[in-house]
Each structure stands twice: as structure tokens, then as C-alpha cells.
N, C-alpha and C. Protein backbone atom coordinates (compact mmCIF):
# COMPACT_ATOMS: atom_id res chain seq x y z
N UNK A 1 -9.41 -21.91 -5.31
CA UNK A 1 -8.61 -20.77 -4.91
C UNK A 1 -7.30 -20.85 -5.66
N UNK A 2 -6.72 -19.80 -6.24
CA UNK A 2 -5.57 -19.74 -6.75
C UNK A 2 -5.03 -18.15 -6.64
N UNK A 3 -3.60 -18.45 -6.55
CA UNK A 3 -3.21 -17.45 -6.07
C UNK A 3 -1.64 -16.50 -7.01
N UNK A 4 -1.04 -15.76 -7.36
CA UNK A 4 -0.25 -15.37 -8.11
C UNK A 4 0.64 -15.15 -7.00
N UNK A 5 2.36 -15.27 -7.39
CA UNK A 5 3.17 -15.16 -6.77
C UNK A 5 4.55 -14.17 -7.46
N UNK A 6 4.58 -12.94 -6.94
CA UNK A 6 5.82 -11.94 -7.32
C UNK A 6 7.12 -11.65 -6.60
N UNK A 7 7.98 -12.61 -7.10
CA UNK A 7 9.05 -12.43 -6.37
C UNK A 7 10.02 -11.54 -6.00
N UNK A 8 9.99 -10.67 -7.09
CA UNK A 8 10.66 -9.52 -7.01
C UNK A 8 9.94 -8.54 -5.88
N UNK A 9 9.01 -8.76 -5.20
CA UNK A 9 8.30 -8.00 -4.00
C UNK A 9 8.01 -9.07 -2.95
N UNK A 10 8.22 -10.22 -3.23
CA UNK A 10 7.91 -11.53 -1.93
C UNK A 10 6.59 -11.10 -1.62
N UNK A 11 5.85 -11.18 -2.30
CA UNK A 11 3.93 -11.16 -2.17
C UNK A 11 3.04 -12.06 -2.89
N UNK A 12 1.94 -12.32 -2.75
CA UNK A 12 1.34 -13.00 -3.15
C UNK A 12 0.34 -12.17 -3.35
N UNK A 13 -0.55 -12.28 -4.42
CA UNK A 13 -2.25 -12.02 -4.69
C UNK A 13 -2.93 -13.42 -4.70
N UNK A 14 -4.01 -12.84 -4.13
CA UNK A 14 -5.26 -13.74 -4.15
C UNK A 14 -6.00 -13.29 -5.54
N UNK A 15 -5.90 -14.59 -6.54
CA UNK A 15 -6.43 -14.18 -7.97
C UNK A 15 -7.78 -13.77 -8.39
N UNK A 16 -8.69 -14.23 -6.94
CA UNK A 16 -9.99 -13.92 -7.22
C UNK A 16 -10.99 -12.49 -6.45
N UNK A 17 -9.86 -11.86 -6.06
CA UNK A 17 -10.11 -10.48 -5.89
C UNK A 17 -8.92 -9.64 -5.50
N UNK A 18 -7.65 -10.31 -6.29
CA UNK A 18 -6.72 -8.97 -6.13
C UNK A 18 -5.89 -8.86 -4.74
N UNK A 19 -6.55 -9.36 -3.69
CA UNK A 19 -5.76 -9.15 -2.52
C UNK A 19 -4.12 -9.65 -2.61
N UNK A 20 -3.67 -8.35 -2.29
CA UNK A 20 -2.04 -8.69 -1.34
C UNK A 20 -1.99 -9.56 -0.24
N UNK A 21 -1.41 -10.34 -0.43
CA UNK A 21 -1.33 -10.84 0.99
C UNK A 21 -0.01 -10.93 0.81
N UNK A 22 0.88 -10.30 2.03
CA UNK A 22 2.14 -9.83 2.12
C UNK A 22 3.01 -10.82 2.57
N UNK A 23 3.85 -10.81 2.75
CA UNK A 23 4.98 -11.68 3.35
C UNK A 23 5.10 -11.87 5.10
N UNK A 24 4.87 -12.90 5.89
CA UNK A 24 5.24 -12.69 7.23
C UNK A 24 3.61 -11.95 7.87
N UNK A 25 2.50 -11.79 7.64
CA UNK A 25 1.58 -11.39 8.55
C UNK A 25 1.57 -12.35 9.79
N UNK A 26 0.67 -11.22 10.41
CA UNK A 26 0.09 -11.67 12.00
C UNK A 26 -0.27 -13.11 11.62
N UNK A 27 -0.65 -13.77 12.80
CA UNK A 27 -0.92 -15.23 12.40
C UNK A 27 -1.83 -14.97 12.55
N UNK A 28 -2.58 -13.47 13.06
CA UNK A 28 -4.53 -13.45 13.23
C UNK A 28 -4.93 -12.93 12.26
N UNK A 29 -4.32 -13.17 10.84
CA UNK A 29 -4.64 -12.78 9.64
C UNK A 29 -5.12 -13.89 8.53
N UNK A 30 -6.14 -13.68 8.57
CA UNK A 30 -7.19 -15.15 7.92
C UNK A 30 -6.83 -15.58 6.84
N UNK A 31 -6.12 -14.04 5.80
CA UNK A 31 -6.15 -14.13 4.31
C UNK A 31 -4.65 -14.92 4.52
N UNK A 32 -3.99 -14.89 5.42
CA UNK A 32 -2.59 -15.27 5.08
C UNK A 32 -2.60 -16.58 5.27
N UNK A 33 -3.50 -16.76 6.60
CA UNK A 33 -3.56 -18.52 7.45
C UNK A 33 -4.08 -18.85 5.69
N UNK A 34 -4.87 -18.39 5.53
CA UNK A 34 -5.45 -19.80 4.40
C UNK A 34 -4.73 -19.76 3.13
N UNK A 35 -3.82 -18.57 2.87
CA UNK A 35 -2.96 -18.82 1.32
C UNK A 35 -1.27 -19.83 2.06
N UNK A 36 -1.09 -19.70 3.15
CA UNK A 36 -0.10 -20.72 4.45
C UNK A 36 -0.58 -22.17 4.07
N UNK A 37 -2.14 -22.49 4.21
CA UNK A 37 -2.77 -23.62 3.94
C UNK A 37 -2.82 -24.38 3.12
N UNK A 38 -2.86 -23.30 1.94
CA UNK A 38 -3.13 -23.41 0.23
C UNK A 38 -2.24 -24.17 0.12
N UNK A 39 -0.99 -23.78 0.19
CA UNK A 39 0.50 -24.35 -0.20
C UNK A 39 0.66 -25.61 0.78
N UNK A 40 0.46 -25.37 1.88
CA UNK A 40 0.45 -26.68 2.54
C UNK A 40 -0.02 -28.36 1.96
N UNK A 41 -0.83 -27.51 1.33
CA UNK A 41 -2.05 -28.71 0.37
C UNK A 41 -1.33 -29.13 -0.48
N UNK A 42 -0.10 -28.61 -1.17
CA UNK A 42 0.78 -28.93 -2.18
C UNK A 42 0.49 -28.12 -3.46
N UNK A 43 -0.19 -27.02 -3.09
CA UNK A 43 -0.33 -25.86 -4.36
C UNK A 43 0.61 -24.92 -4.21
N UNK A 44 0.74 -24.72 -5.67
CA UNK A 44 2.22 -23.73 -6.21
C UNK A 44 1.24 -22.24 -6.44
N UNK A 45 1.71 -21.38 -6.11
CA UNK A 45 1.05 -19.84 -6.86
C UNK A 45 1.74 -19.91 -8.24
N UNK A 46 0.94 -19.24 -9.27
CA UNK A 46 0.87 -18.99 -10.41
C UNK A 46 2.58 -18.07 -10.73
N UNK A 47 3.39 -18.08 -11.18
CA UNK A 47 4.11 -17.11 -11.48
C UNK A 47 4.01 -15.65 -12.27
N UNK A 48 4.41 -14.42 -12.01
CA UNK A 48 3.56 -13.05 -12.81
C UNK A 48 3.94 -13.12 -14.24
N UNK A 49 2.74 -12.20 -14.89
CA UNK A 49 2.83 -12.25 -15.78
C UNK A 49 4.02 -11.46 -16.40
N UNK A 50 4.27 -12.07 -17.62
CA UNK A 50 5.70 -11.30 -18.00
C UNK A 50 5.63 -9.47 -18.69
N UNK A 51 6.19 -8.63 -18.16
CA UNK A 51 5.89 -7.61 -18.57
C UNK A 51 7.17 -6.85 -17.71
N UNK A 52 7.87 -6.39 -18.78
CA UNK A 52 8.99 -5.72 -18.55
C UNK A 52 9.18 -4.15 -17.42
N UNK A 53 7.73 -3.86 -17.41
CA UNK A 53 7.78 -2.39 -16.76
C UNK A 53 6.96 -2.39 -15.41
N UNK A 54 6.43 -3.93 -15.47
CA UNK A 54 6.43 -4.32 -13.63
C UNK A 54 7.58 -3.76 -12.80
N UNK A 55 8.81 -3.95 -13.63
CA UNK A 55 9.52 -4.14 -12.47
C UNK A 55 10.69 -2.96 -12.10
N UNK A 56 10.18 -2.05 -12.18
CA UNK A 56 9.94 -0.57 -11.57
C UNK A 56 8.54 -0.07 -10.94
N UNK A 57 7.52 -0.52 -11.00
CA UNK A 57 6.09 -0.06 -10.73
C UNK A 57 6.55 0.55 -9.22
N UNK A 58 6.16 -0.95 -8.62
CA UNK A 58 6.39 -0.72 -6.83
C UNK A 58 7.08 0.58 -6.15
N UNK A 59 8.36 0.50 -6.87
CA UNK A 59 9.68 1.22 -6.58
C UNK A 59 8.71 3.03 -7.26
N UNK A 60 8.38 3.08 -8.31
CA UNK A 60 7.83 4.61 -8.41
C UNK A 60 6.51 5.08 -7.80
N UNK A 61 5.30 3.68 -7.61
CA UNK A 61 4.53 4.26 -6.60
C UNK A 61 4.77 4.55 -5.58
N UNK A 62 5.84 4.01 -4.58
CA UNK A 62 6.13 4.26 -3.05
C UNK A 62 6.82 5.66 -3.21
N UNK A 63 7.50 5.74 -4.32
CA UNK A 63 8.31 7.42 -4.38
C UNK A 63 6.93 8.16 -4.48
N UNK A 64 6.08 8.28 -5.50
CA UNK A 64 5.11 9.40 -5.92
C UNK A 64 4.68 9.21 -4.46
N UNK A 65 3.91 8.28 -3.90
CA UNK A 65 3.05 8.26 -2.68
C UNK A 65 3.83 8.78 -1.06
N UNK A 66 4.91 8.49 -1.32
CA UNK A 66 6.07 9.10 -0.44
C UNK A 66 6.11 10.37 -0.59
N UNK A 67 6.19 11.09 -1.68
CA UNK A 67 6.13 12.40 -2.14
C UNK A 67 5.53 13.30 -1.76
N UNK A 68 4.35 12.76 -2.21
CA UNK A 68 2.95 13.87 -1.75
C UNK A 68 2.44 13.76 -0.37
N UNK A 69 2.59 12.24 0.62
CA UNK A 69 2.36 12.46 1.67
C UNK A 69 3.56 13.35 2.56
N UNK A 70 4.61 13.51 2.22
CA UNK A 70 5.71 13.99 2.91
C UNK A 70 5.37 15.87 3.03
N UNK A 71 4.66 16.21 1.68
CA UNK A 71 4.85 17.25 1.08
C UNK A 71 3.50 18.22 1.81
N UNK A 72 2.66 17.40 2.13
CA UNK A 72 1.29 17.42 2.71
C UNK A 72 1.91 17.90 4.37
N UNK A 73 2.53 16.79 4.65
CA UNK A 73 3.04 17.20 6.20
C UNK A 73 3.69 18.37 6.21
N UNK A 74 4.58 18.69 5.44
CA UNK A 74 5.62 19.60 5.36
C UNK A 74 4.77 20.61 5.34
N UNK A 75 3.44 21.08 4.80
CA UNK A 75 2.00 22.02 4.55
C UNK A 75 1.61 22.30 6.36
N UNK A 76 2.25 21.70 6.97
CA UNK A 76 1.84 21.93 8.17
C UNK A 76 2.81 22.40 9.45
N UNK A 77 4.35 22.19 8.54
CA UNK A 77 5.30 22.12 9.02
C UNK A 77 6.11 21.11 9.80
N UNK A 78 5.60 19.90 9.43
CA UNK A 78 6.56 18.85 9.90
C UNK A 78 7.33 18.16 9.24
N UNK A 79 8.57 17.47 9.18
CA UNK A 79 9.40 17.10 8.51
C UNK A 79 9.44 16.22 7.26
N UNK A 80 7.92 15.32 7.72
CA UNK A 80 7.69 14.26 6.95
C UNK A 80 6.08 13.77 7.73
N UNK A 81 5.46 12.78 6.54
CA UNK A 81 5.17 12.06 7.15
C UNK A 81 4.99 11.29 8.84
N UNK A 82 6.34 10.78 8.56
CA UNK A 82 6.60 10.12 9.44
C UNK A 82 6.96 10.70 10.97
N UNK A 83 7.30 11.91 10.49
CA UNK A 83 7.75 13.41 11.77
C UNK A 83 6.00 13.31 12.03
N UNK A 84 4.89 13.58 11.24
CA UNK A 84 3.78 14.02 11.17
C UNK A 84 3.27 12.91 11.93
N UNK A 85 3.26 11.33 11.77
CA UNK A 85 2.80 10.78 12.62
C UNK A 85 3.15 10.26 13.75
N UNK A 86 4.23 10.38 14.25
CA UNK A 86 4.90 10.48 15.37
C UNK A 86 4.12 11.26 16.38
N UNK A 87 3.46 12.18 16.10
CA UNK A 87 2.85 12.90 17.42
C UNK A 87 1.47 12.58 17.73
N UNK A 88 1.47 11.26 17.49
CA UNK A 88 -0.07 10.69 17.83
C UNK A 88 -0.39 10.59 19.13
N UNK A 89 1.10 10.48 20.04
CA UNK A 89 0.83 10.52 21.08
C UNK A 89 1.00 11.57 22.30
N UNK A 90 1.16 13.00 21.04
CA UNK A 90 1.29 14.15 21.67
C UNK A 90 0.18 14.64 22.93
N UNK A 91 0.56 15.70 24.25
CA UNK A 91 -0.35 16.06 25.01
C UNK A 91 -0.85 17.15 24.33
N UNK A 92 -0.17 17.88 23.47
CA UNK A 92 -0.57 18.60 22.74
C UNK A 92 -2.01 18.59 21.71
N UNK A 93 -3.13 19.48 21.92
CA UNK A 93 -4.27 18.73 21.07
C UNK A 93 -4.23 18.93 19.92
N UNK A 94 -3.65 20.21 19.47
CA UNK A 94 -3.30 20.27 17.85
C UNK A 94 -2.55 19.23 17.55
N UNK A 95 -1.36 19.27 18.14
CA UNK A 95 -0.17 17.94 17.16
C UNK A 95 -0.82 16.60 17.19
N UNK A 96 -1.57 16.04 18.32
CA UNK A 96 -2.40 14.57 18.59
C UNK A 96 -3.55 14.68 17.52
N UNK A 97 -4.07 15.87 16.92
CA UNK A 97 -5.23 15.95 16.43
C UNK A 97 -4.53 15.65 14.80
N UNK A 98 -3.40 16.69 14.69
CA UNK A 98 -3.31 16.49 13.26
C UNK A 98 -2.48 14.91 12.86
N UNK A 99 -1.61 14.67 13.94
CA UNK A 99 -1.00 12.98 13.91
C UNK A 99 -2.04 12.32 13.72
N UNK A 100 -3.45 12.07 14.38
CA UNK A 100 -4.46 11.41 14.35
C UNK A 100 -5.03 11.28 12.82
N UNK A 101 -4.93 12.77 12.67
CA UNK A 101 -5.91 12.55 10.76
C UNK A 101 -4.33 11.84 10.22
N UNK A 102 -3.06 12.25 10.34
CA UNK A 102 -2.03 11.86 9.42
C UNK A 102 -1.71 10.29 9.36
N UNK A 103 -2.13 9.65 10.33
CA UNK A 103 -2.09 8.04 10.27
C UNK A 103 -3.01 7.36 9.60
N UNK A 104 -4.97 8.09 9.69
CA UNK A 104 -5.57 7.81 8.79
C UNK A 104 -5.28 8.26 7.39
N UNK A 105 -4.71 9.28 6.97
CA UNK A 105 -4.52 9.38 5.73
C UNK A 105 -3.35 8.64 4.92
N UNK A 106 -2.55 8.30 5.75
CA UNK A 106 -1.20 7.32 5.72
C UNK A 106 -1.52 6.43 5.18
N UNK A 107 -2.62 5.46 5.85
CA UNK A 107 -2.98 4.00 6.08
C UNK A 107 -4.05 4.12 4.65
N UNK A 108 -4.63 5.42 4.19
CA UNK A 108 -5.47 5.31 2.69
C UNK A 108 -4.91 5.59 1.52
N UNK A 109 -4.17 6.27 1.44
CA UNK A 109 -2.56 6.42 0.43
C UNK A 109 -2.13 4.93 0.80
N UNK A 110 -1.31 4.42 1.31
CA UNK A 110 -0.59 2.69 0.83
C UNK A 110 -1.70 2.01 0.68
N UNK A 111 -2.92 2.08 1.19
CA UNK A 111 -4.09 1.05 0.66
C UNK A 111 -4.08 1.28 -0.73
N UNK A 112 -4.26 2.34 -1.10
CA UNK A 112 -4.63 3.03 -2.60
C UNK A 112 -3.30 2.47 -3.66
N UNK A 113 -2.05 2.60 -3.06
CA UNK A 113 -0.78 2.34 -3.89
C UNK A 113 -0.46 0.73 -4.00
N UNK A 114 -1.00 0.55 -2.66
CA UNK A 114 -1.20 -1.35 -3.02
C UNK A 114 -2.33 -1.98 -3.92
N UNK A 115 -3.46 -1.41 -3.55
CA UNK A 115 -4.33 -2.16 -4.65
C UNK A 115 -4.05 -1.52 -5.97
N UNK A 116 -3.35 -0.42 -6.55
CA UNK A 116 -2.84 -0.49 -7.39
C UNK A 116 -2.03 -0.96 -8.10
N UNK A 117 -0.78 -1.43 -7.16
CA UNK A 117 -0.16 -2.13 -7.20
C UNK A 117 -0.65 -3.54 -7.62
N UNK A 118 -1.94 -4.30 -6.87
CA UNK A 118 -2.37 -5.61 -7.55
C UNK A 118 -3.41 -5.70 -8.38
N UNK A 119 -3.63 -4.76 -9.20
CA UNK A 119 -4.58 -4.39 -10.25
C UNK A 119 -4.03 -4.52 -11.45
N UNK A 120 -2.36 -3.53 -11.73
CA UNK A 120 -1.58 -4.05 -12.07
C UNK A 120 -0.94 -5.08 -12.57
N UNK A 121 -0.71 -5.91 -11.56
CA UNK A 121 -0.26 -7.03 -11.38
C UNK A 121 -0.69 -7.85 -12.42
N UNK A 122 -2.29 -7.64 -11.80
CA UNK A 122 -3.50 -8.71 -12.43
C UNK A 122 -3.41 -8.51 -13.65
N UNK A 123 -3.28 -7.81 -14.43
CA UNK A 123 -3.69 -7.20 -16.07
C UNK A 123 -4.93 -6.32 -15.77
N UNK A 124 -5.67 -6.03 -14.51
CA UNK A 124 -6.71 -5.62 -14.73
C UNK A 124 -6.93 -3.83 -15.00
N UNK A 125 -5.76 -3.27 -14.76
CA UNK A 125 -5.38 -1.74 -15.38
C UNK A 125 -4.12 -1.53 -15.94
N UNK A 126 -4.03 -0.61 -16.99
CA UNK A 126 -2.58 -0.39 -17.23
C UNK A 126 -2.07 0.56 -16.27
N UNK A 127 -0.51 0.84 -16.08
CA UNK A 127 0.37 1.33 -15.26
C UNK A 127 0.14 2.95 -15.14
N UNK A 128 -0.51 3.42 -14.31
CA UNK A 128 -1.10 4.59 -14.14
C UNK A 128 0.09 5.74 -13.90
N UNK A 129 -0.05 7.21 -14.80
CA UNK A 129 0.98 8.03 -15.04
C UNK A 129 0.67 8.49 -13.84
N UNK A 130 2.22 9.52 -13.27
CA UNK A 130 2.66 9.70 -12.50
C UNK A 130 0.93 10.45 -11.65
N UNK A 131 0.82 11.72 -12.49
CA UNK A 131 -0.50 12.56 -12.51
C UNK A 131 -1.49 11.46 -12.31
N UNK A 132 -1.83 10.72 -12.65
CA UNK A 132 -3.00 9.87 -12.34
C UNK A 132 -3.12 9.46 -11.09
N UNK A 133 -1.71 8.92 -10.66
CA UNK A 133 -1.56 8.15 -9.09
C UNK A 133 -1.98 9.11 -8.27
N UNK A 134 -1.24 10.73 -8.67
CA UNK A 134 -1.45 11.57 -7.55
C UNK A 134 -3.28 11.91 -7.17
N UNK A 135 -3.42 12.50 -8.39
CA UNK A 135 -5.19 12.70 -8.60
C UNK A 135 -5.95 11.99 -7.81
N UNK A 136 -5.78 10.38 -7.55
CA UNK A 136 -6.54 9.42 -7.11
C UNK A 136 -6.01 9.12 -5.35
N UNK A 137 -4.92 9.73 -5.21
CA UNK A 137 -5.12 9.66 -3.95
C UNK A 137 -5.93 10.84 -3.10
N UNK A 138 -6.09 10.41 -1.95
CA UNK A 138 -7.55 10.88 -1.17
C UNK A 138 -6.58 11.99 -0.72
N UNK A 139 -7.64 12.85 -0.03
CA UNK A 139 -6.98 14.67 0.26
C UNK A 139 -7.16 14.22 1.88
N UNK A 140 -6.58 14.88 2.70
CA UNK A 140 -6.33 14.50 4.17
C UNK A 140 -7.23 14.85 4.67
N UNK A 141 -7.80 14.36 5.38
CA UNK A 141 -9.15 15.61 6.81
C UNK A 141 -8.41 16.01 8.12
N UNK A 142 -7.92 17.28 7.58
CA UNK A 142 -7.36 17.56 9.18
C UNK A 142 -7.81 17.88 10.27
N UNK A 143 -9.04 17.66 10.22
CA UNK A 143 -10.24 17.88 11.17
C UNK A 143 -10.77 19.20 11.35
N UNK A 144 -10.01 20.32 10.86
CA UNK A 144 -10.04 21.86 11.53
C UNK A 144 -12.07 22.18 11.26
């Protein structure tokens, strides 16, 4: 097992399939207990590879992906995102219905911007244009 370490984001990848494993998880998080372990053992993570335009990546996917999910809500009339998932726990069945799809679509947009993010990382794609990121993220199901 070996693992890469980016400090400028305090994350780690798992080198043999890319996984993030983030900073501070649940302790009922297996991938973290055993990269916790790794190091315990007296193993160092790999340092990233050198490449000057890493280090903006993070910082413009969370904007583009911030963007279009904000812009999506706003399609419905809520402030944001984050206005949008806030009413998950509405009595309301429209606002609970559309909060409901907006948390799943939330949670597949940052999946999508993170494993991009460690694909990246890896050398295993180059740094995908703005248009590309958007294209590849998933379209919402608002259930209607």
C-alpha cells in the first residue's frame, strides 16, 4: 500500500485507486483507519508530483462546481445550493421533494470534482477545461 500526500489541500490519495482520503474522517471510516495505520507502521506518503498548475486546480473546480450547482437552484428559485438544500426538512412536499433530489445531486457533483481532483493529482488525466468539468457533471432529477 502506498499512498500520496498534498499539502497544500491536507489530503491524502490512496495510490492504488485514486481514493481521497480526507483529513479528520469518522473513525468508522475504514479507508482512513488503515492510511492512520499505514503511518503508524512508520510509512511516509509519497510527496505530489511537481506541477505548477496543481495549485489552483482545487480552488477553480469548487468555483465551476459551485457555479453551476448554485445556478441550477436559482432555476428553481432558491438562493443557492445551499438555500436549496436546507429544505430537506420541509413539511412542504414540493420544497422536501426538490431539497431531497438537491442533496443527491450535491453529494454527485463533489464526488465528480473530487475524483477529478485525484485523477489529476495522479498524472492519470490532464487538467480538464472549464467546459469539460461542466459537461461531465450529472443533470439533477427533480423528480417531477
Amino acid at each position: 500500500m502506498s499512498y500520496t500526500y498534498f499539502p497544500d489541500y491536507g489530503s491524502v490519495i490512496r495510490d492504488s485507486d485514486q481514493k481521497l482520503i480526507a483529513p479528520c474522517q469518522s473513525v468508522d471510516d475504514s479507508d482512513y483507519l488503515d492510511y492512520i495505520a499505514w503511518v503508524r507502521e512508520g510509512n511516509t506518503p509519497a510527496p505530489p508530483p511537481e506541477n505548477s498548475d496543481i495549485s489552483l486546480l482545487k480552488e477553480e473546480l469548487v468555483n465551476i462546481i459551485q457555479l453551476k450547482m448554485d445556478t441550477i437552484a436559482a432555476s428553481r428559485g432558491y438562493d443557492s445550493i445551499l438555500s436549496l438544500c436546507s429544505y430537506a426538512t420541509s413539511t412542504i412536499p414540493q420544497f422536501n421533494r426538490e431539497a431531497a433530489a438537491g442533496v443527491v445531486w450535491r453529494d454527485q457533483c463533489w464526488s465528480l470534482g473530487y475524483g477529478i481532483l485525484a485523477e489529476v493529482l495522479q498524472g492519470i488525466r490532464p487538467i480538464p477545461t472549464v467546459e469539460e468539468v461542466v459537461a461531465m457533471m450529472p443533470e439533477i432529477d427533480w423528480g417531477d
